[in-house]
PDB file of N, CA and C in Angstrom:
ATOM      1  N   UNK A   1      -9.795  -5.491  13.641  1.00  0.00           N
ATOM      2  CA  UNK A   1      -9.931  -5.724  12.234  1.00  0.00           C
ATOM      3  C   UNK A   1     -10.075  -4.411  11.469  1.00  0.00           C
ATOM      4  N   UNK A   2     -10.344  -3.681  11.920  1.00  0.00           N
ATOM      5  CA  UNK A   2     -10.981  -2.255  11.502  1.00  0.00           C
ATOM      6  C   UNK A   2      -9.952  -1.623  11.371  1.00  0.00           C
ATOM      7  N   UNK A   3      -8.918  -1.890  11.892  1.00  0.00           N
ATOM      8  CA  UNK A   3      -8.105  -1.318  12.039  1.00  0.00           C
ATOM      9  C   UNK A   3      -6.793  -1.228  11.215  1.00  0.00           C
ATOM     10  N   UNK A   4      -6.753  -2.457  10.779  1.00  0.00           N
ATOM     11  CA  UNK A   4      -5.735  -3.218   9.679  1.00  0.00           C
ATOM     12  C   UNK A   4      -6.140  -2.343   8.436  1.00  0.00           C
ATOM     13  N   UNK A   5      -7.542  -2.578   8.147  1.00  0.00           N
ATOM     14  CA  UNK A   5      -8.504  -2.490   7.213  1.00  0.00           C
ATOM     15  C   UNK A   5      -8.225  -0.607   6.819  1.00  0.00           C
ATOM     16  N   UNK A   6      -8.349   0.104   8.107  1.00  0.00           N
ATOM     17  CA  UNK A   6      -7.948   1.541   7.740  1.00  0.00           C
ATOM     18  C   UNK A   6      -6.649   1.964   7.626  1.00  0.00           C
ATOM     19  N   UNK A   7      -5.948   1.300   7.942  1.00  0.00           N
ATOM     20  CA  UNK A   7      -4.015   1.377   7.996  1.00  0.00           C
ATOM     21  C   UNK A   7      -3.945   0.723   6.484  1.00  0.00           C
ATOM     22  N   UNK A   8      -4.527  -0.247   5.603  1.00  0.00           N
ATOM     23  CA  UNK A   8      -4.093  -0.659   4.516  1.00  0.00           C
ATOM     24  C   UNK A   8      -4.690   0.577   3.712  1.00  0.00           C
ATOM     25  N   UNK A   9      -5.953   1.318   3.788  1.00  0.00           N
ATOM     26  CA  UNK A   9      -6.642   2.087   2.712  1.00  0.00           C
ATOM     27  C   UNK A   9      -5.626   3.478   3.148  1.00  0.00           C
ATOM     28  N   UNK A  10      -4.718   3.686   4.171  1.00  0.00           N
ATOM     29  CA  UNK A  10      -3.935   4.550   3.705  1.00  0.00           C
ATOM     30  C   UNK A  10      -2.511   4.479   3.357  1.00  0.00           C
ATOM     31  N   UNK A  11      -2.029   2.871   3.503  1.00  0.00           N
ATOM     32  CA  UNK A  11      -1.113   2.853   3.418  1.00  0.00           C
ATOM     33  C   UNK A  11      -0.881   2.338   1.796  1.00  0.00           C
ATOM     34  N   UNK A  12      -1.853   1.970   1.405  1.00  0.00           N
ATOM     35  CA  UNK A  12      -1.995   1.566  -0.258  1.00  0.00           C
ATOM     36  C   UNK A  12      -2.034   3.438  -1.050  1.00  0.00           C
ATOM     37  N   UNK A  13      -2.554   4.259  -0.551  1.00  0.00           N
ATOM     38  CA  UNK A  13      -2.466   5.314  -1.536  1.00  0.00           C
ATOM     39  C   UNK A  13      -1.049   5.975  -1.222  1.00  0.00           C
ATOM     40  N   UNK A  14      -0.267   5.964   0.078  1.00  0.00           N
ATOM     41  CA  UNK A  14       0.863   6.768   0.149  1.00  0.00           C
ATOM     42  C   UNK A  14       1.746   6.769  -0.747  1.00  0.00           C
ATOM     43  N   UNK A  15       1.903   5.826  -1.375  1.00  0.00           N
ATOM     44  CA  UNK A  15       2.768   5.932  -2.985  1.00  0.00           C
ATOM     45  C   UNK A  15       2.277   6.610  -3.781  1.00  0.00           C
ATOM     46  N   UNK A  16       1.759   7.152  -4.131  1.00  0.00           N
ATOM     47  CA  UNK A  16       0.663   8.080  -5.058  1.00  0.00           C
ATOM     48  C   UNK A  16       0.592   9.575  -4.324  1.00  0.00           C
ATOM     49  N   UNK A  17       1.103   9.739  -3.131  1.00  0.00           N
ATOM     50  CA  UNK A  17       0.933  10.927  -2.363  1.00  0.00           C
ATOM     51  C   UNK A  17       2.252  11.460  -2.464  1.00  0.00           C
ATOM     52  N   UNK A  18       3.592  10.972  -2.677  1.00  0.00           N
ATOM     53  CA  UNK A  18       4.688  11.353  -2.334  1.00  0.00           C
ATOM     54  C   UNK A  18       6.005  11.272  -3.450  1.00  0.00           C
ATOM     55  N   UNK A  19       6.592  12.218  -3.085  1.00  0.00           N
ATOM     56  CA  UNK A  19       7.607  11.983  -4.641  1.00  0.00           C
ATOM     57  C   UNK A  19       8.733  11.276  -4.328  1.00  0.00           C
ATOM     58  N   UNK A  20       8.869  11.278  -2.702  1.00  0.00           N
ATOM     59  CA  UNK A  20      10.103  10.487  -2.476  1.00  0.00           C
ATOM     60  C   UNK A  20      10.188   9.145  -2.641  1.00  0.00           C
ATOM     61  N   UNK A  21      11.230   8.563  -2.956  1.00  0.00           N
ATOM     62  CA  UNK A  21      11.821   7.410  -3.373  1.00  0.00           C
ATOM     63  C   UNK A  21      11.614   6.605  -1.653  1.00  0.00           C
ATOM     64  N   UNK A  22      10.743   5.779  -1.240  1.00  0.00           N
ATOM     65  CA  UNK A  22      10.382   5.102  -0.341  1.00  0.00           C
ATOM     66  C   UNK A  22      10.263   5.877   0.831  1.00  0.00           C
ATOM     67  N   UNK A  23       9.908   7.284   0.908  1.00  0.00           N
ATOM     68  CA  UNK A  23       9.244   8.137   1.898  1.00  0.00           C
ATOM     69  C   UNK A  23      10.755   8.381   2.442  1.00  0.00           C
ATOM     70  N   UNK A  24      11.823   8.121   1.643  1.00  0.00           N
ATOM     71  CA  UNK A  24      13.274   8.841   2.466  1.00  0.00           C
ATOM     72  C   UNK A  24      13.966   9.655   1.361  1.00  0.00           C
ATOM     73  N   UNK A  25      14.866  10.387   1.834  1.00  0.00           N
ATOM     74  CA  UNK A  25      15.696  11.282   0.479  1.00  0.00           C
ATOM     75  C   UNK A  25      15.260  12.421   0.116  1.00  0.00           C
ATOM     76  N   UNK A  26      15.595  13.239  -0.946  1.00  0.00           N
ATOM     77  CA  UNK A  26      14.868  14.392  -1.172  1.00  0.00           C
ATOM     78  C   UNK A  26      13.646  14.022  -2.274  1.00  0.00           C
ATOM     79  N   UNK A  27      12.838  14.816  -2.936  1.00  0.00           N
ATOM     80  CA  UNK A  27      11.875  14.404  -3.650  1.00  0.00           C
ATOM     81  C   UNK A  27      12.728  14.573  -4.959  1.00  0.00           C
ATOM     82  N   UNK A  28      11.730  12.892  -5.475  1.00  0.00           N
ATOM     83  CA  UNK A  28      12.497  13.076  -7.324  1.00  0.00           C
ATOM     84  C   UNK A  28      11.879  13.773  -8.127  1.00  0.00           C
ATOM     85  N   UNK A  29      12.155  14.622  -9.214  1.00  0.00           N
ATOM     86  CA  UNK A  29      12.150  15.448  -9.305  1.00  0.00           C
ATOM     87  C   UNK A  29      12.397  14.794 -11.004  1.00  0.00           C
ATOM     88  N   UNK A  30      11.186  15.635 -12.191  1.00  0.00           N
ATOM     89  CA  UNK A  30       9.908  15.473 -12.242  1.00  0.00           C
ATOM     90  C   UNK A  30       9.283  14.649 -11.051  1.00  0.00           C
ATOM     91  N   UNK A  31       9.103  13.716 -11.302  1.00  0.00           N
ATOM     92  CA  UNK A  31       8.120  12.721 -10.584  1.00  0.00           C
ATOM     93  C   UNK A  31       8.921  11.526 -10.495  1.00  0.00           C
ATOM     94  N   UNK A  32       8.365  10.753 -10.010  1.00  0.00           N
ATOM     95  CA  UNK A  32       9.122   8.990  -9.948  1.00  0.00           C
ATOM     96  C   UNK A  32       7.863   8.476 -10.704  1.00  0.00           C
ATOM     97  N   UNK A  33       8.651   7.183 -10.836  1.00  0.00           N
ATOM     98  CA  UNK A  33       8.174   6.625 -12.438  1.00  0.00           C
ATOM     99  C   UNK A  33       7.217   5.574 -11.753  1.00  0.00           C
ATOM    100  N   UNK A  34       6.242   5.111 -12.491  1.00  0.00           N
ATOM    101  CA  UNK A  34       5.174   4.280 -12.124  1.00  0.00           C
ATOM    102  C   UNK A  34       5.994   2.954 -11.585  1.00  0.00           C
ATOM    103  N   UNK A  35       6.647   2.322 -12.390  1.00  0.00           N
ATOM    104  CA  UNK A  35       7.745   1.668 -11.050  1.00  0.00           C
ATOM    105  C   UNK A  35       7.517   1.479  -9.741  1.00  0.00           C
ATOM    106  N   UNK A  36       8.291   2.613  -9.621  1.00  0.00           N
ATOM    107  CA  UNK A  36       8.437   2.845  -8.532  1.00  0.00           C
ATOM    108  C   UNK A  36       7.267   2.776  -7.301  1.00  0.00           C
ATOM    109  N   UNK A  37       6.497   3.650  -7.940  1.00  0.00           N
ATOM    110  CA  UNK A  37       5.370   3.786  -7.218  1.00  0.00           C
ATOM    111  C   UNK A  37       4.711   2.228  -6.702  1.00  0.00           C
ATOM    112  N   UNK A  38       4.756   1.407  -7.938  1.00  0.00           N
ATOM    113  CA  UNK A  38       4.013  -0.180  -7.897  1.00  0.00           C
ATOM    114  C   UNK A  38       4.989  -1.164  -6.421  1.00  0.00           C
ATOM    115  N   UNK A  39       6.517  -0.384  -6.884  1.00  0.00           N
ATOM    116  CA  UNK A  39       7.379  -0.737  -5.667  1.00  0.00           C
ATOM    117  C   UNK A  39       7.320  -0.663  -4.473  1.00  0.00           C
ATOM    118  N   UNK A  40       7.167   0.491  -4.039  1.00  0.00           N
ATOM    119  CA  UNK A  40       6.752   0.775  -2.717  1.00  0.00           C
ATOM    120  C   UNK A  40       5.210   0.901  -2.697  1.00  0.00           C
ATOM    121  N   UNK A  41       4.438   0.170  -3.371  1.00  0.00           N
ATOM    122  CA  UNK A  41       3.116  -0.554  -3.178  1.00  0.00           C
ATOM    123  C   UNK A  41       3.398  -1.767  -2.180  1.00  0.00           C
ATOM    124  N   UNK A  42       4.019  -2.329  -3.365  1.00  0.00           N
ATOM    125  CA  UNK A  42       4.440  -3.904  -2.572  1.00  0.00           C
ATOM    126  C   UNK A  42       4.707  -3.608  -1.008  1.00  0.00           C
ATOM    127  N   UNK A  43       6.070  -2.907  -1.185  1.00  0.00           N
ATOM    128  CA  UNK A  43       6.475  -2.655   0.175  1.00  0.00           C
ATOM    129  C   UNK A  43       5.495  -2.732   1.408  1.00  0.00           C
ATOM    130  N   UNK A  44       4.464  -1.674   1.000  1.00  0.00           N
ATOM    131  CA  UNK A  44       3.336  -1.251   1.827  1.00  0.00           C
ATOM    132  C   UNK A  44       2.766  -2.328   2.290  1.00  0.00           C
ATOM    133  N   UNK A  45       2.633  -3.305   1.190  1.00  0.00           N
ATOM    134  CA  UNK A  45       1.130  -4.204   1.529  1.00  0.00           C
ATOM    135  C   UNK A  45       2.240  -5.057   2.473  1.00  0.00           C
ATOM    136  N   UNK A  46       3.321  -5.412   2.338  1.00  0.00           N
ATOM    137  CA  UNK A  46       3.883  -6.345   3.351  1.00  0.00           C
ATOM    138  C   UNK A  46       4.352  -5.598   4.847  1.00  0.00           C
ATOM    139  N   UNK A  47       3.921  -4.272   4.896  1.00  0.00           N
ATOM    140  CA  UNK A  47       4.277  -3.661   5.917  1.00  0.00           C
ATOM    141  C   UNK A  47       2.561  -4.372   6.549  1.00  0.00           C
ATOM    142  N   UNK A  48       2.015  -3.754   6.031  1.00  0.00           N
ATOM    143  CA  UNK A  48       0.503  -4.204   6.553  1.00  0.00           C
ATOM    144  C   UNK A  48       0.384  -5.261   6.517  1.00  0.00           C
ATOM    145  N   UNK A  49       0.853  -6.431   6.257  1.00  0.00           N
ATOM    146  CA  UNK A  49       0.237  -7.563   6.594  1.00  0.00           C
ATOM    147  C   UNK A  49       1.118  -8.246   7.621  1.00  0.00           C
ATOM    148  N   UNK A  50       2.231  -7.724   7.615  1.00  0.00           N
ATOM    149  CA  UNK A  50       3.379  -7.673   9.162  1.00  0.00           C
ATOM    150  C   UNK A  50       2.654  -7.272  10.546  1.00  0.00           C
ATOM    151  N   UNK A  51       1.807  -5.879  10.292  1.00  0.00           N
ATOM    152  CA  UNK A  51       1.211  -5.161  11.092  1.00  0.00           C
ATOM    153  C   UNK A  51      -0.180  -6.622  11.968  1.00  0.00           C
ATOM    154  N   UNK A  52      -0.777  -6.737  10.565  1.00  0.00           N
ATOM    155  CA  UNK A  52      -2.094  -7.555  10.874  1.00  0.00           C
ATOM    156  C   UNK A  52      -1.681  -8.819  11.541  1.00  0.00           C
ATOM    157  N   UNK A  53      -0.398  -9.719  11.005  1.00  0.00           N
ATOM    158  CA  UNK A  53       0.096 -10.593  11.993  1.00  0.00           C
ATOM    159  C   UNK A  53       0.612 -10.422  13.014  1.00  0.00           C
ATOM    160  N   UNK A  54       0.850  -9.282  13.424  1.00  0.00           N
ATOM    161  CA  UNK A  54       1.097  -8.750  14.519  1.00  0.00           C
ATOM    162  C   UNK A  54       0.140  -8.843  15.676  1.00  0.00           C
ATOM    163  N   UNK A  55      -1.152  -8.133  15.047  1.00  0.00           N
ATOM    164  CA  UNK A  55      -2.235  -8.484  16.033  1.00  0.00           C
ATOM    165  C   UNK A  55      -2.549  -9.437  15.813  1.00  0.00           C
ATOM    166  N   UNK A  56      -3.080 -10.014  14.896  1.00  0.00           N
ATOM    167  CA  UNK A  56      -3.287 -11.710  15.167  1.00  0.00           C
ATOM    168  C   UNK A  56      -2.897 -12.706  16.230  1.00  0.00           C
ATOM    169  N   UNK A  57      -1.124 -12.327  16.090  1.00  0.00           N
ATOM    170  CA  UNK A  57      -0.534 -13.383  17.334  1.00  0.00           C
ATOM    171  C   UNK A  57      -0.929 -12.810  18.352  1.00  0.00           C
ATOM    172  N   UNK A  58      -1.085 -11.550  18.811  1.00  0.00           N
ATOM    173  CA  UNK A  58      -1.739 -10.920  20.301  1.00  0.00           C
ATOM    174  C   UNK A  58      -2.421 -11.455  20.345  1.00  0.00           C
ATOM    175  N   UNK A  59      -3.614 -12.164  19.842  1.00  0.00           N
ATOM    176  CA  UNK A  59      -5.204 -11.779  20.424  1.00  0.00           C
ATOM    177  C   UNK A  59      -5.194 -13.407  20.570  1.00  0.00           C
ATOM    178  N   UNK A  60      -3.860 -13.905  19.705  1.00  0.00           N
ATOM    179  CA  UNK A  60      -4.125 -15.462  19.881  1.00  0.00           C
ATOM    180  C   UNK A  60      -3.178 -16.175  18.941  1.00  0.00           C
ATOM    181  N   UNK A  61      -4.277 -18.001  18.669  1.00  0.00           N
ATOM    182  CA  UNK A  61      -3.289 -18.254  17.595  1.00  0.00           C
ATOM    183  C   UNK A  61      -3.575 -17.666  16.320  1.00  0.00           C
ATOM    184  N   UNK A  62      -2.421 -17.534  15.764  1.00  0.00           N
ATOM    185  CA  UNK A  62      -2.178 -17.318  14.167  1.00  0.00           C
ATOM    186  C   UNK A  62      -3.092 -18.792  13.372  1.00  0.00           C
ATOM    187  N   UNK A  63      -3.901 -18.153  12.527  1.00  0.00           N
ATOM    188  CA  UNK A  63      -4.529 -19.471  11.559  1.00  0.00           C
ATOM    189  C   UNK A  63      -3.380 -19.740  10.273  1.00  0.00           C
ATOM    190  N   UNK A  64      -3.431 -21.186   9.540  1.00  0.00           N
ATOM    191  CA  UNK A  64      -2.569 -20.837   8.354  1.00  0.00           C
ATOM    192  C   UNK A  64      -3.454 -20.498   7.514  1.00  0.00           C
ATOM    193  N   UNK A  65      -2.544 -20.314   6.722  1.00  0.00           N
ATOM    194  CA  UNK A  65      -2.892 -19.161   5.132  1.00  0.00           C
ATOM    195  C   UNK A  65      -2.527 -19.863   3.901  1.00  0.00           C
ATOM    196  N   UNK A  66      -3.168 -20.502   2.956  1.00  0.00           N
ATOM    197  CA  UNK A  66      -2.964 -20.703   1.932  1.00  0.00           C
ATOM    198  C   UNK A  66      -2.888 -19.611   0.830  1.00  0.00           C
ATOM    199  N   UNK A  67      -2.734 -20.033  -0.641  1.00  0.00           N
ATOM    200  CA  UNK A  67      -1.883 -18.573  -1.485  1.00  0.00           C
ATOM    201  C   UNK A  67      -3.396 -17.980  -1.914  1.00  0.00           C
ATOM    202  N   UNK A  68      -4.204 -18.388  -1.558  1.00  0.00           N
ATOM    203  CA  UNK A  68      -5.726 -18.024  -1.975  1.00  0.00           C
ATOM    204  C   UNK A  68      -5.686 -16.575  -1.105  1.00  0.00           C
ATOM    205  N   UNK A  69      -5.697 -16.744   0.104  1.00  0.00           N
ATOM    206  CA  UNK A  69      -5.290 -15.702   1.237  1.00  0.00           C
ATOM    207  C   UNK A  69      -4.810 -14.687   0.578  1.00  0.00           C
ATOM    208  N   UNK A  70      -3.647 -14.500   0.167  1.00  0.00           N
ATOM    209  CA  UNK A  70      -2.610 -13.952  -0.325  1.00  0.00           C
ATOM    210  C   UNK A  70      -2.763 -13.282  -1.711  1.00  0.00           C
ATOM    211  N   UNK A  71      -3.827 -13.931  -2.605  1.00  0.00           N
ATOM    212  CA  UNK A  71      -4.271 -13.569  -3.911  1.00  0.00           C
ATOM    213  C   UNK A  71      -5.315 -12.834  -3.512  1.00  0.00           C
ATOM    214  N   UNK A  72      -6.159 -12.946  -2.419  1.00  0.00           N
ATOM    215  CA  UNK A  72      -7.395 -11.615  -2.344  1.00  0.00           C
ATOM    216  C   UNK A  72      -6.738 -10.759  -1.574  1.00  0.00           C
ATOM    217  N   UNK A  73      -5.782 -10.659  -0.952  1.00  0.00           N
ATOM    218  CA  UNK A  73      -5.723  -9.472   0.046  1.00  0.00           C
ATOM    219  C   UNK A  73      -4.612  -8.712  -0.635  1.00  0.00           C
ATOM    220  N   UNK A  74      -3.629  -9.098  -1.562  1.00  0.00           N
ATOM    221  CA  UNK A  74      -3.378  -7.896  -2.695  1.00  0.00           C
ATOM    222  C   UNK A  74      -3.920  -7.578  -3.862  1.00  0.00           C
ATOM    223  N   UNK A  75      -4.935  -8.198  -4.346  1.00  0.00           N
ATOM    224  CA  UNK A  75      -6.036  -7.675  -5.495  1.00  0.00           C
ATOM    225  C   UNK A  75      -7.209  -6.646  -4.428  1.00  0.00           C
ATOM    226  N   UNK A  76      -7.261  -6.736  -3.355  1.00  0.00           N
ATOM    227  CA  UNK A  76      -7.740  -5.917  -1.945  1.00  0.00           C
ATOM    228  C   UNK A  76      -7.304  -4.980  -2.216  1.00  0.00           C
ATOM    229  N   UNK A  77      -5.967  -4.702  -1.793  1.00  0.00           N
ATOM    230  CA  UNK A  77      -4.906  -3.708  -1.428  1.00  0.00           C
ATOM    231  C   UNK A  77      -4.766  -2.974  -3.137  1.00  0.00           C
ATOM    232  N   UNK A  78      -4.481  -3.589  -4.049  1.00  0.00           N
ATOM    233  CA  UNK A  78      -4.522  -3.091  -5.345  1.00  0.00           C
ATOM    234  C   UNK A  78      -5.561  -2.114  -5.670  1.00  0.00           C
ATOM    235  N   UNK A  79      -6.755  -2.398  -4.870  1.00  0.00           N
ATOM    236  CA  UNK A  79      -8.186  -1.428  -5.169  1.00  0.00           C
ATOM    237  C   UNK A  79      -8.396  -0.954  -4.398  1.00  0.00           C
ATOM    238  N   UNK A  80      -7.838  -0.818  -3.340  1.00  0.00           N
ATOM    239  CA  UNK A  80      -7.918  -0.299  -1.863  1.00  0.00           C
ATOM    240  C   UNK A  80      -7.229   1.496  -2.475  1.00  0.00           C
ATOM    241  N   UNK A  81      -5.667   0.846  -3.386  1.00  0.00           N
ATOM    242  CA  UNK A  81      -4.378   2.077  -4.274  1.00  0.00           C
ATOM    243  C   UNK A  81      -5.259   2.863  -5.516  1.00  0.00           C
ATOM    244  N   UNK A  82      -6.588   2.320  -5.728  1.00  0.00           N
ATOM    245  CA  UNK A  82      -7.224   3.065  -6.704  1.00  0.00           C
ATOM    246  C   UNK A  82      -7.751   4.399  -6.773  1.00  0.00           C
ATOM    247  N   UNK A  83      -8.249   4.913  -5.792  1.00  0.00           N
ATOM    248  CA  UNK A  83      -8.085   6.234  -5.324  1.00  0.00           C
ATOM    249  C   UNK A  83      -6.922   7.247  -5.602  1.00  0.00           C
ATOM    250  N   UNK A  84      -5.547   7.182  -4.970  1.00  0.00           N
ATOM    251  CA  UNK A  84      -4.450   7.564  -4.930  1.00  0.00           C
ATOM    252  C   UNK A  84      -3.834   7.214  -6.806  1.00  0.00           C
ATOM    253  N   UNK A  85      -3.959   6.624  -7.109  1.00  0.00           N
ATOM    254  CA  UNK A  85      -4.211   6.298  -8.967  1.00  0.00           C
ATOM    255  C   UNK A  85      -4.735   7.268  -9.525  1.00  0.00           C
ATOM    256  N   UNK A  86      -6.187   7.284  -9.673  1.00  0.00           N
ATOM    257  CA  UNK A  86      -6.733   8.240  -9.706  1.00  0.00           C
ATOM    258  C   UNK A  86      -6.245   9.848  -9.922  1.00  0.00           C
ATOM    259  N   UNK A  87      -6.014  10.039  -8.794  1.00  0.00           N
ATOM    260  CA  UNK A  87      -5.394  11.580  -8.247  1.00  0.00           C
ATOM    261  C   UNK A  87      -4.598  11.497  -9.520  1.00  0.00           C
ATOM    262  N   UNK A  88      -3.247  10.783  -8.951  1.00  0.00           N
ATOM    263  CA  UNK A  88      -1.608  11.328  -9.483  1.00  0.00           C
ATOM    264  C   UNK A  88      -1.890  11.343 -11.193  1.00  0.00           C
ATOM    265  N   UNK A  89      -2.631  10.182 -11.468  1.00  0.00           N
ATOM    266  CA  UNK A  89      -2.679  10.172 -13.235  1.00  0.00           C
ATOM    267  C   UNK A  89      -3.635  10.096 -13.846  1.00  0.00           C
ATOM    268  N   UNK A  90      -4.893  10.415 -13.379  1.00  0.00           N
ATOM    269  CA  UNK A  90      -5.964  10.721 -13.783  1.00  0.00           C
ATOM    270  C   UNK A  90      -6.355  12.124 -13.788  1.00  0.00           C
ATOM    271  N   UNK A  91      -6.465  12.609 -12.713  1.00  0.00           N
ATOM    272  CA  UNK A  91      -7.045  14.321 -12.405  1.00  0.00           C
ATOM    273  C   UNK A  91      -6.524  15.027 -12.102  1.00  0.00           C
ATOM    274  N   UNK A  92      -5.268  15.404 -11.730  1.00  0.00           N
ATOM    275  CA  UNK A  92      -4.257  15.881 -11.589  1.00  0.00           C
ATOM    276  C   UNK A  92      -3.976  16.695 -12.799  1.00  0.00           C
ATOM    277  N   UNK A  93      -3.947  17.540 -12.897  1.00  0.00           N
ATOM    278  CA  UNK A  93      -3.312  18.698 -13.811  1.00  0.00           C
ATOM    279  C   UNK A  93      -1.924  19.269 -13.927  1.00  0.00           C
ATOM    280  N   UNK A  94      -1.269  19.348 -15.110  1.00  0.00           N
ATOM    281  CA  UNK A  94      -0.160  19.802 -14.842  1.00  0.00           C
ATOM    282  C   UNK A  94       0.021  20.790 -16.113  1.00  0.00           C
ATOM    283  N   UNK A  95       0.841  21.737 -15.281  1.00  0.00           N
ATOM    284  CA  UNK A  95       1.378  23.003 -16.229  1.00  0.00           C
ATOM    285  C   UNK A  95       0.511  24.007 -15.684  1.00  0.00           C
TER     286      UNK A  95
END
């Protein structure tokens, strides 16, 4: 569990860490647009929750999930990206 839990708190700020357009290509240049960034948010959180069903089915059965599930663990992941927020457009200095 711990584990999901530390793979989402870094995989929620890596959009906020990087200029590339889904961690492939060269970097965009100013910056990429908040968009984007919210884009390969999404991305992230369904990489991680691929990951977490992953172990789930290892260790056993999979439980179901209603959309309740699904409504806390990206308002989770949303505040999990608040940090990495922070940085890029809060404290971050430029010029």
């Amino acid at each position: 569990m711990w584990l999901v839990i530390l793979l989402a708190c870094v995989a929620a700020n890596l959009p906020f860490v990087s200029n590339r357009l889904f961690f492939v290509g060269p970097p965009r240049l100013p910056s990429k647009r908040l968009v984007e960034r919210f884009a390969e948010l999404v991305l992230m959180y369904f990489i991680v929750g691929a990951v977490g069903l992953l172990l789930e089915k290892r260790a056993g059965q999979i439980a179901p999930q209603q959309w309740e599930f699904y409504a806390v663990t990206g308002t989770l992941f949303v505040t999990l990206a608040f940090p990495g927020f922070v940085y890029r457009y809060l404290l971050r200095r430029r010029g």
